[in-house]
C-alpha atoms as a PDB file:
ATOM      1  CA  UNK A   1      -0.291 -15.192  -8.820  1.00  0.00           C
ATOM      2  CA  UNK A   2      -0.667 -13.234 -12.029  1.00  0.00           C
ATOM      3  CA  UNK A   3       1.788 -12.155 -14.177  1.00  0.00           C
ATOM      4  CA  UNK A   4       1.720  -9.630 -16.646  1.00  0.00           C
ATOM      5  CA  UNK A   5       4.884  -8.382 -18.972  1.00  0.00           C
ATOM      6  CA  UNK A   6       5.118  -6.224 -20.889  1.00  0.00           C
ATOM      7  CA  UNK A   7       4.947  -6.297 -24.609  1.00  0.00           C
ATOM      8  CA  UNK A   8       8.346  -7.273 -26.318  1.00  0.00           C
ATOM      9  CA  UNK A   9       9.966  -8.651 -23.068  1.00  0.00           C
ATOM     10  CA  UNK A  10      12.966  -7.777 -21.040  1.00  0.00           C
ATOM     11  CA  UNK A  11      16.685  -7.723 -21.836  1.00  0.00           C
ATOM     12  CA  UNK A  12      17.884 -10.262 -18.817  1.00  0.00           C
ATOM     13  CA  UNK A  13      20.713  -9.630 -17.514  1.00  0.00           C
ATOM     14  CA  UNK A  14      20.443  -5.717 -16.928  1.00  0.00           C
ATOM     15  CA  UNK A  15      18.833  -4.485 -13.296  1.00  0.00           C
ATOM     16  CA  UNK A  16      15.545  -5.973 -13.109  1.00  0.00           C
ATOM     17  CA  UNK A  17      12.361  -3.321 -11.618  1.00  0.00           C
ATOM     18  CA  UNK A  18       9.440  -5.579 -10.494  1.00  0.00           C
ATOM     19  CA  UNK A  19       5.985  -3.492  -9.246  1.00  0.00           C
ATOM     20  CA  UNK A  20       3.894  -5.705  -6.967  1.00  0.00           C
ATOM     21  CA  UNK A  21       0.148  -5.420  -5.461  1.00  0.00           C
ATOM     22  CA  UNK A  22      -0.418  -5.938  -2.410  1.00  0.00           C
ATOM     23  CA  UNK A  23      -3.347  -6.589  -0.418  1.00  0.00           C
ATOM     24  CA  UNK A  24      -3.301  -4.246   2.659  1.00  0.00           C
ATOM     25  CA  UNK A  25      -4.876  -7.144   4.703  1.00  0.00           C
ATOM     26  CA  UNK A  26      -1.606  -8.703   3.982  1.00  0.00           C
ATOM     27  CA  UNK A  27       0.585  -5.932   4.834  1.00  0.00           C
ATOM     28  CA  UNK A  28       1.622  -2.778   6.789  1.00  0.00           C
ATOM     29  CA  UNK A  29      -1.742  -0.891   7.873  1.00  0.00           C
ATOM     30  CA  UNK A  30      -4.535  -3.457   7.286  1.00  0.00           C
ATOM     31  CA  UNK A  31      -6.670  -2.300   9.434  1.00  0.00           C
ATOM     32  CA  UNK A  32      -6.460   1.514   8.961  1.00  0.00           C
ATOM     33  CA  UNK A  33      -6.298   2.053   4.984  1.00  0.00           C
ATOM     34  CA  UNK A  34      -9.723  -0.055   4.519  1.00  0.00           C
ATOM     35  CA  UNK A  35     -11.127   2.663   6.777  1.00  0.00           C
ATOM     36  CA  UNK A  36      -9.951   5.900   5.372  1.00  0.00           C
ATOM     37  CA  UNK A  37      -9.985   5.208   1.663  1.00  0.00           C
ATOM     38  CA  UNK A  38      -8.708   8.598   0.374  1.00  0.00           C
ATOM     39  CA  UNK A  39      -5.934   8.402   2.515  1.00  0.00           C
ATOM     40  CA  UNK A  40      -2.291   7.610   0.348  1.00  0.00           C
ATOM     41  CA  UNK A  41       0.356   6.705   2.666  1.00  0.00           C
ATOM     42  CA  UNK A  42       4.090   6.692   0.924  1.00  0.00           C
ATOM     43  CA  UNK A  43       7.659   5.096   3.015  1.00  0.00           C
ATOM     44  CA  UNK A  44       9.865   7.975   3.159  1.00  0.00           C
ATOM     45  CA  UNK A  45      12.774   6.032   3.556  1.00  0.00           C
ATOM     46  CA  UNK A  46      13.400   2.375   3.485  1.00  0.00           C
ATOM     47  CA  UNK A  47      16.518   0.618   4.060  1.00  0.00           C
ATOM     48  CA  UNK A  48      18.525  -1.566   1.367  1.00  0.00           C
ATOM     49  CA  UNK A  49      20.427  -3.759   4.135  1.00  0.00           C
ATOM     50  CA  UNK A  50      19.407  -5.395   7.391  1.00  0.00           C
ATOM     51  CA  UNK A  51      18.061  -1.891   8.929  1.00  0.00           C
ATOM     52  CA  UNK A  52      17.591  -1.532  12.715  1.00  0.00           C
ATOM     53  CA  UNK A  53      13.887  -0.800  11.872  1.00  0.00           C
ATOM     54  CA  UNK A  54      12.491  -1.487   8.312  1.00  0.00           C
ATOM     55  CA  UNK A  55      10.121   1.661   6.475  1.00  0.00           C
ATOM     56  CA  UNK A  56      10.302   3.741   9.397  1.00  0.00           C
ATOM     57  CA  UNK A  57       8.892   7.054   7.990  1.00  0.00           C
ATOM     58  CA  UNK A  58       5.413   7.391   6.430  1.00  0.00           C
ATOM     59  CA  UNK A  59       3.838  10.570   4.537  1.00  0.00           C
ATOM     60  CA  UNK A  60       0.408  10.629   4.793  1.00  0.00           C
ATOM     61  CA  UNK A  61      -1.904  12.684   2.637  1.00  0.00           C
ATOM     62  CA  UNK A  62      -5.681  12.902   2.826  1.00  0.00           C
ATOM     63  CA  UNK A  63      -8.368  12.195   5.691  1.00  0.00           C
ATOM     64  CA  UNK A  64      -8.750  13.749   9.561  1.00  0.00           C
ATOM     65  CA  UNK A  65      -4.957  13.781  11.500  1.00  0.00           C
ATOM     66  CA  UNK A  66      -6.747  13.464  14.762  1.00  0.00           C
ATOM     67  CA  UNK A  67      -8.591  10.054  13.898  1.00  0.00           C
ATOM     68  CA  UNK A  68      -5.812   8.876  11.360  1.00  0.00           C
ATOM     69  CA  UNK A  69      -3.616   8.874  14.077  1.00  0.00           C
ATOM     70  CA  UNK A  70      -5.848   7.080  16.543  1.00  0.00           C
ATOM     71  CA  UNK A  71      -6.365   4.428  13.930  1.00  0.00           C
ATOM     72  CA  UNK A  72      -2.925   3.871  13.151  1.00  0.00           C
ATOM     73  CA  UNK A  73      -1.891   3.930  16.465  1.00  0.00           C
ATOM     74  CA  UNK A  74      -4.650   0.833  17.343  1.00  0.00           C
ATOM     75  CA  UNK A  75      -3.529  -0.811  14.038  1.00  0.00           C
ATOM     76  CA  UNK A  76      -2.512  -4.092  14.951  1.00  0.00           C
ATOM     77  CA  UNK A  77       0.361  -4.157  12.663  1.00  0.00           C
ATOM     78  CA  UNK A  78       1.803  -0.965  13.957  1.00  0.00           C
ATOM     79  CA  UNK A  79       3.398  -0.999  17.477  1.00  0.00           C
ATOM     80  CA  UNK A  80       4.586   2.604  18.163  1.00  0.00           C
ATOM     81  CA  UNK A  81       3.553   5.622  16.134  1.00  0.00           C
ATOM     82  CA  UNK A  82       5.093   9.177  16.669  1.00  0.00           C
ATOM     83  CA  UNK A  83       3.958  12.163  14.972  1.00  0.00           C
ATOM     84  CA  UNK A  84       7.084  14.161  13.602  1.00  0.00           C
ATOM     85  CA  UNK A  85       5.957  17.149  11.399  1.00  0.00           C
ATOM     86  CA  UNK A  86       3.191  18.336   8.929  1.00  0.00           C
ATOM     87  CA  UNK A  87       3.760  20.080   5.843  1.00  0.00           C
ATOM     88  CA  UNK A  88       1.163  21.571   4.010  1.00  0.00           C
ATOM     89  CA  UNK A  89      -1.814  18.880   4.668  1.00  0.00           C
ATOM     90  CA  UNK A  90       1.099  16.016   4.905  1.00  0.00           C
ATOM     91  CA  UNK A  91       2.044  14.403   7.748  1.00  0.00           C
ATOM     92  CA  UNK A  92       4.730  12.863   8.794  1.00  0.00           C
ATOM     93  CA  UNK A  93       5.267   9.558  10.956  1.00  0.00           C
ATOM     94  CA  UNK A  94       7.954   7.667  12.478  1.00  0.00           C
ATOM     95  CA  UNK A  95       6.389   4.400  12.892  1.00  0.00           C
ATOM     96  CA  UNK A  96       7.818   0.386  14.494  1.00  0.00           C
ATOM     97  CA  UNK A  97       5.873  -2.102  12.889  1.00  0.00           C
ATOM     98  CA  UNK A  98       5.204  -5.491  14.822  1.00  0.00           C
ATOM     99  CA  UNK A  99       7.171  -8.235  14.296  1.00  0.00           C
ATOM    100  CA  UNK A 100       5.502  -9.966  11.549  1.00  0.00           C
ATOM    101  CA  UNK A 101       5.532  -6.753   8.778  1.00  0.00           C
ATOM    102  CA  UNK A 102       9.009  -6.312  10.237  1.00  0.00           C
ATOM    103  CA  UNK A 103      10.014  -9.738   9.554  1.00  0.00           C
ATOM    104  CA  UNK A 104       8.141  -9.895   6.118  1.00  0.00           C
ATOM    105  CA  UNK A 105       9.895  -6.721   4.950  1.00  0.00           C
ATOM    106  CA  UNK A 106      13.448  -8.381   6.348  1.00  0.00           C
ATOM    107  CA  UNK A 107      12.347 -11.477   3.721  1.00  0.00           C
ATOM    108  CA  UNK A 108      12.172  -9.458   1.118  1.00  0.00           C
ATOM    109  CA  UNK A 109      15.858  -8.124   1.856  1.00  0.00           C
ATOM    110  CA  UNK A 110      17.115 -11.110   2.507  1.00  0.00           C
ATOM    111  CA  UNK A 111      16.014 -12.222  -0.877  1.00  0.00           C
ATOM    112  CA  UNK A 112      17.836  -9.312  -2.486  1.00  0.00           C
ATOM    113  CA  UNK A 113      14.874  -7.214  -3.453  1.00  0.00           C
ATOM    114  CA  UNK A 114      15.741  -3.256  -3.052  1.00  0.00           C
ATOM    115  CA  UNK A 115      12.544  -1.842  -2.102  1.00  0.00           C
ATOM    116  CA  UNK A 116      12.280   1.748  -4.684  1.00  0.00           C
ATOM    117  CA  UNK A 117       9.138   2.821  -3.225  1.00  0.00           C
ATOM    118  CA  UNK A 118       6.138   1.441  -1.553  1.00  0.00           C
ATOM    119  CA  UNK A 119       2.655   3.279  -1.456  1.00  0.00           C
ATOM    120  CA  UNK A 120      -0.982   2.073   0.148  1.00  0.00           C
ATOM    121  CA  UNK A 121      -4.572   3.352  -0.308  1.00  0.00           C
ATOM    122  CA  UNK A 122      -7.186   1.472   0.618  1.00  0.00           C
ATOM    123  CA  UNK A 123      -7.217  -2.337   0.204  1.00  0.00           C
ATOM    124  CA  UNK A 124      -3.746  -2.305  -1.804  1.00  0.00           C
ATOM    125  CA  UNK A 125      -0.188  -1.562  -1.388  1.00  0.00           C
ATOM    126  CA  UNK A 126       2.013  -0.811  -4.480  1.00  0.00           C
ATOM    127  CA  UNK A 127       5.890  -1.673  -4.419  1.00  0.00           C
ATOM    128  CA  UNK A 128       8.533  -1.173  -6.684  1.00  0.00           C
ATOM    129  CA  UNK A 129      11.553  -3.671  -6.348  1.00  0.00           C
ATOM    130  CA  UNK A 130      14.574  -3.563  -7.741  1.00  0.00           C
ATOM    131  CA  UNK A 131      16.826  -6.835  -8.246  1.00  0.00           C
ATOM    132  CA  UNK A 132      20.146  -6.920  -9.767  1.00  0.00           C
ATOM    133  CA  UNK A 133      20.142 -10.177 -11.526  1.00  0.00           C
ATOM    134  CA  UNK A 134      16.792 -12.470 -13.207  1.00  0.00           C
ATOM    135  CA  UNK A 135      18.071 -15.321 -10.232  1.00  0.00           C
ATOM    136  CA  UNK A 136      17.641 -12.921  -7.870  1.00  0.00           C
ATOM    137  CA  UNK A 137      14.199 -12.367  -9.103  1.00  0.00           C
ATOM    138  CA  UNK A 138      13.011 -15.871  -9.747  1.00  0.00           C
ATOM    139  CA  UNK A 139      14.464 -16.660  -6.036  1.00  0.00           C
ATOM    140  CA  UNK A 140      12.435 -13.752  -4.259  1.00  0.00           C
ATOM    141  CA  UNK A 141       9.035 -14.902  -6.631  1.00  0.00           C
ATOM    142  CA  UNK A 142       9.467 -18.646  -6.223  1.00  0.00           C
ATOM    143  CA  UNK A 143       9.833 -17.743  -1.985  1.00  0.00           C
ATOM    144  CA  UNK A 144       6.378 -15.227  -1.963  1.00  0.00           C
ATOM    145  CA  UNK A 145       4.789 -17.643  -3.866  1.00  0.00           C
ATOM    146  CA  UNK A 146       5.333 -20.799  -1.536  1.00  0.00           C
ATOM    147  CA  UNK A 147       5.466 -18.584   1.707  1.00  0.00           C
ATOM    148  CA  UNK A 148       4.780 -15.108   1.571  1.00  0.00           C
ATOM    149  CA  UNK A 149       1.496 -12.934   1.498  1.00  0.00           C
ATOM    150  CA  UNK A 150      -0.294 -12.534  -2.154  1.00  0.00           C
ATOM    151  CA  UNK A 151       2.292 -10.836  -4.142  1.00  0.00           C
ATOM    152  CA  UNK A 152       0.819  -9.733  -7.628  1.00  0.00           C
ATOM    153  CA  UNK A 153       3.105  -9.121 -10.006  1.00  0.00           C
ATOM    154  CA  UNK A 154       1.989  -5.710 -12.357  1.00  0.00           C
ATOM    155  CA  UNK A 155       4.937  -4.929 -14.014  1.00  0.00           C
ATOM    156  CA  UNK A 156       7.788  -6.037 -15.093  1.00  0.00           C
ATOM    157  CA  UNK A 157      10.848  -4.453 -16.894  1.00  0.00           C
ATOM    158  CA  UNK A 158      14.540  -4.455 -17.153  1.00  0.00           C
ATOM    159  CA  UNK A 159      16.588  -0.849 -16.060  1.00  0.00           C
ATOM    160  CA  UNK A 160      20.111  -0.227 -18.421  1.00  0.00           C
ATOM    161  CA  UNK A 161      21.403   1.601 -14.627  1.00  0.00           C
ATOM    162  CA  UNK A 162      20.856   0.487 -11.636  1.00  0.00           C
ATOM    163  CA  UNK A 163      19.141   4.126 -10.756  1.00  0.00           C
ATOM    164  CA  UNK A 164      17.146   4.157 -13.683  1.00  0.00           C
ATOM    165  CA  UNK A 165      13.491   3.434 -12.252  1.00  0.00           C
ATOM    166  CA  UNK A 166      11.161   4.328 -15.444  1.00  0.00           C
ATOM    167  CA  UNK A 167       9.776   7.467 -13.735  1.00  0.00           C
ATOM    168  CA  UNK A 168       9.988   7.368  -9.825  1.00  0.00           C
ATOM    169  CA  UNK A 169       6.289   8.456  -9.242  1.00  0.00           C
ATOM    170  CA  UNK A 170       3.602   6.607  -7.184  1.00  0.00           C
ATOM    171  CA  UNK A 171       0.611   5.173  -9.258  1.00  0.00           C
ATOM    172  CA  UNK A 172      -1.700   7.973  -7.586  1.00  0.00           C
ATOM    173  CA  UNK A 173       1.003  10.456  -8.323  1.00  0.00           C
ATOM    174  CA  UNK A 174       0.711   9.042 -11.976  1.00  0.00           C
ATOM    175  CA  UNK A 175      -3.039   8.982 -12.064  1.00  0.00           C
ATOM    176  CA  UNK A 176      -3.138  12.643 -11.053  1.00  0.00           C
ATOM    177  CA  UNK A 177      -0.768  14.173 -13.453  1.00  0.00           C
ATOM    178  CA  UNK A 178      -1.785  12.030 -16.029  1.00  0.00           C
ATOM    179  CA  UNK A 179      -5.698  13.349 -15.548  1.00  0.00           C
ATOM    180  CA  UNK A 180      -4.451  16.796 -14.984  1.00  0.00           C
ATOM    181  CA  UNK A 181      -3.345  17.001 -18.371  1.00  0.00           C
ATOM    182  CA  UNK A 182      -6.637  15.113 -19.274  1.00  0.00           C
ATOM    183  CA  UNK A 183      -8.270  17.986 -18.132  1.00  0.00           C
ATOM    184  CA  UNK A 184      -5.586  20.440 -19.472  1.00  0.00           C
ATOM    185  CA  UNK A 185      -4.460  21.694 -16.187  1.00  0.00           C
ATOM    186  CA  UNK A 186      -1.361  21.826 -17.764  1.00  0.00           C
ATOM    187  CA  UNK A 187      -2.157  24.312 -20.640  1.00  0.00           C
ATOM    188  CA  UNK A 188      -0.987  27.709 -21.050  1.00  0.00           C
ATOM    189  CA  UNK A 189      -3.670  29.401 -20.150  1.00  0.00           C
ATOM    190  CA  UNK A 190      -5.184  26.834 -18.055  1.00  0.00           C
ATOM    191  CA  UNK A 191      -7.978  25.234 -19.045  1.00  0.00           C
ATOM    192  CA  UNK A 192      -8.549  23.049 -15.826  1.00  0.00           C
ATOM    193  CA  UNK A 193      -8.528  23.661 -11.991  1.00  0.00           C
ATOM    194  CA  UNK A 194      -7.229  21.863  -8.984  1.00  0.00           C
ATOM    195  CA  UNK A 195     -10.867  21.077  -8.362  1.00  0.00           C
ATOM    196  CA  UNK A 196     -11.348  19.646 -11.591  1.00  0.00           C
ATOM    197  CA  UNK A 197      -8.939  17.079 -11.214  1.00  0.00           C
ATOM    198  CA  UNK A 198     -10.227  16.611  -7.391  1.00  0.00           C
ATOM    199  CA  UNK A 199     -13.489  15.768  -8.681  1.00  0.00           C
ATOM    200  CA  UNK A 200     -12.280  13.387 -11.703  1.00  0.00           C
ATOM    201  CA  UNK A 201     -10.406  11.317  -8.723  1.00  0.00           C
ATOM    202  CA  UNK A 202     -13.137  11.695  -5.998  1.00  0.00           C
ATOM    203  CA  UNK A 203     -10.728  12.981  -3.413  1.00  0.00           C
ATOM    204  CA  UNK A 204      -9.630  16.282  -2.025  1.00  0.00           C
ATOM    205  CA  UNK A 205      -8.145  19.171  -3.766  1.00  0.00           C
ATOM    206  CA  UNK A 206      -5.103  19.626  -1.011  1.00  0.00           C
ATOM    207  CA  UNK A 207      -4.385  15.848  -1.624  1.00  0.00           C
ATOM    208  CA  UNK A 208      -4.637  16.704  -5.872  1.00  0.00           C
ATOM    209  CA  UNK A 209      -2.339  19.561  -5.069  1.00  0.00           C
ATOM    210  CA  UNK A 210       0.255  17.050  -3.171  1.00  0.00           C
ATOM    211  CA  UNK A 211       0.458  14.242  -5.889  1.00  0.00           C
ATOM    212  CA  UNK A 212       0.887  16.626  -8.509  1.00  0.00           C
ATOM    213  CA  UNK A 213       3.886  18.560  -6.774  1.00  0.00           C
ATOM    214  CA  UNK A 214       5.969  15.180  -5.351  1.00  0.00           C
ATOM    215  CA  UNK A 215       4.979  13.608  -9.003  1.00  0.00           C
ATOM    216  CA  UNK A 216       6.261  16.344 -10.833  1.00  0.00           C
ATOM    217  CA  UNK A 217       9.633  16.527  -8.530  1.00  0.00           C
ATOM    218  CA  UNK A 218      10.154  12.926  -8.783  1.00  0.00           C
ATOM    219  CA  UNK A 219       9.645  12.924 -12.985  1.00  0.00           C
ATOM    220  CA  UNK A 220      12.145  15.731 -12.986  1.00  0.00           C
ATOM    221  CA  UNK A 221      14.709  14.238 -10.857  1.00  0.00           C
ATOM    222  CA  UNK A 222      14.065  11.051 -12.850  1.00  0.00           C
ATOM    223  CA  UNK A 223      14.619  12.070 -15.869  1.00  0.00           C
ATOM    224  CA  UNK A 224      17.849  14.599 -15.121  1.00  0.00           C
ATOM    225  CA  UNK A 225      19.552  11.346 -13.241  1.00  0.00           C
ATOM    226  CA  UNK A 226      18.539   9.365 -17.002  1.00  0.00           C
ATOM    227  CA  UNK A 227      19.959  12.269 -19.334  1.00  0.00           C
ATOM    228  CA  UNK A 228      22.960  12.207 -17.530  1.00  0.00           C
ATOM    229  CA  UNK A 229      23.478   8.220 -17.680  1.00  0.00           C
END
């Protein structure tokens, strides 16, 4: 596994934020995401302790509902799929995962990882954990590495509060703001399009529009909940 830190180190002994890679053939969805690559997938909720069903809800952004749903519905990690709503070219899924992506997300509970967020496109998964304690950390890393699928460790830093999450935003959320202000989408008066930054990521303007929007929410709410720390 590799392990990258970042410069300077962490302060041990405050709340500890590991971000992992995962590959999706080792996780929730691997047959589906390989086969609609612009689709992003997001958890909409996922439980800190022993849930009666573990990530339940999934937003989906990107590709065709009609043969997503198929997919995902004859994805062999996926037992039961129910379409609950769609807002605005997002869709939302309640979703029971087979036994062995339930019982690999149940590990990583019983191991005392809080799962922040978890995100997939295409042959990766992205999840943030959060542990409260470095022993809780080493534990969970010393059991993925023996046992568990190939957890790649991409980041990791130390929180001063336990809510404190260094900007709650997906890394396509980030990749989209950050090129929208690339391309000055930002400016005042605008000097780039929802288009442009479509075309700079290669995928479609509604899905731009979406990252952009939750990214935005999430850095505001992030950064309200840190100011007031």
């Amino acid at each position: 596994m590799e392990r990258t830190f970042p410069q300077g180190g962490c302060t041990w002994g405050m709340v500890t934020i590991a971000e992992f890679s995962v590959p999706t053939t080792s996780f929730a969805l691997a047959e589906t995401l390989p086969q609609f690559p612009d689709v992003v997938v997001e958890t909409d909720r996922i439980a800190a302790h022993v849930p009666e069903s573990t990530m339940p809800c999934l937003w989906v952004t990107g590709g065709d509902a009609e043969g997503l749903s198929e997919s995902i519905a004859d994805d062999r990690t996926v037992k039961e799929i129910e379409a609950t709503a769609e807002f605005n070219g997002e869709w939302l899924y309640q979703v029971t995962w087979n036994d062995g992506i339930d019982q690999l997300v149940r590990e990583m509970i019983d191991h005392e990882g809080v799962i922040l967020e978890a995100s997939g496109r295409g042959d990766c998964w992205r999840l943030r954990i959060r542990f409260m304690t470095r022993d809780q950390f080493e534990d969970f890393r010393a059991f993925f590495d023996e046992r568990g699928p190939s957890f790649r460790l991409e980041q990791l830093f130390a929180a001063e509060h336990p809510r404190q999450t260094r900007g709650d935003v997906t890394p396509e959320q980030r990749e989209a703001l950050l090129t929208a202000a690339d391309l000055g989408y930002f400016e005042v008066p605008r000097e780039g399009s929802i288009r442009d930054v479509a075309d700079a990521l290669g995928v479609s303007d509604q899905a731009v529009s979406e990252r952009i929007r939750r990214g935005t929410e999430n850095l505001v709410r992030d950064m309200l909940v840190a100011e007031s720390l």
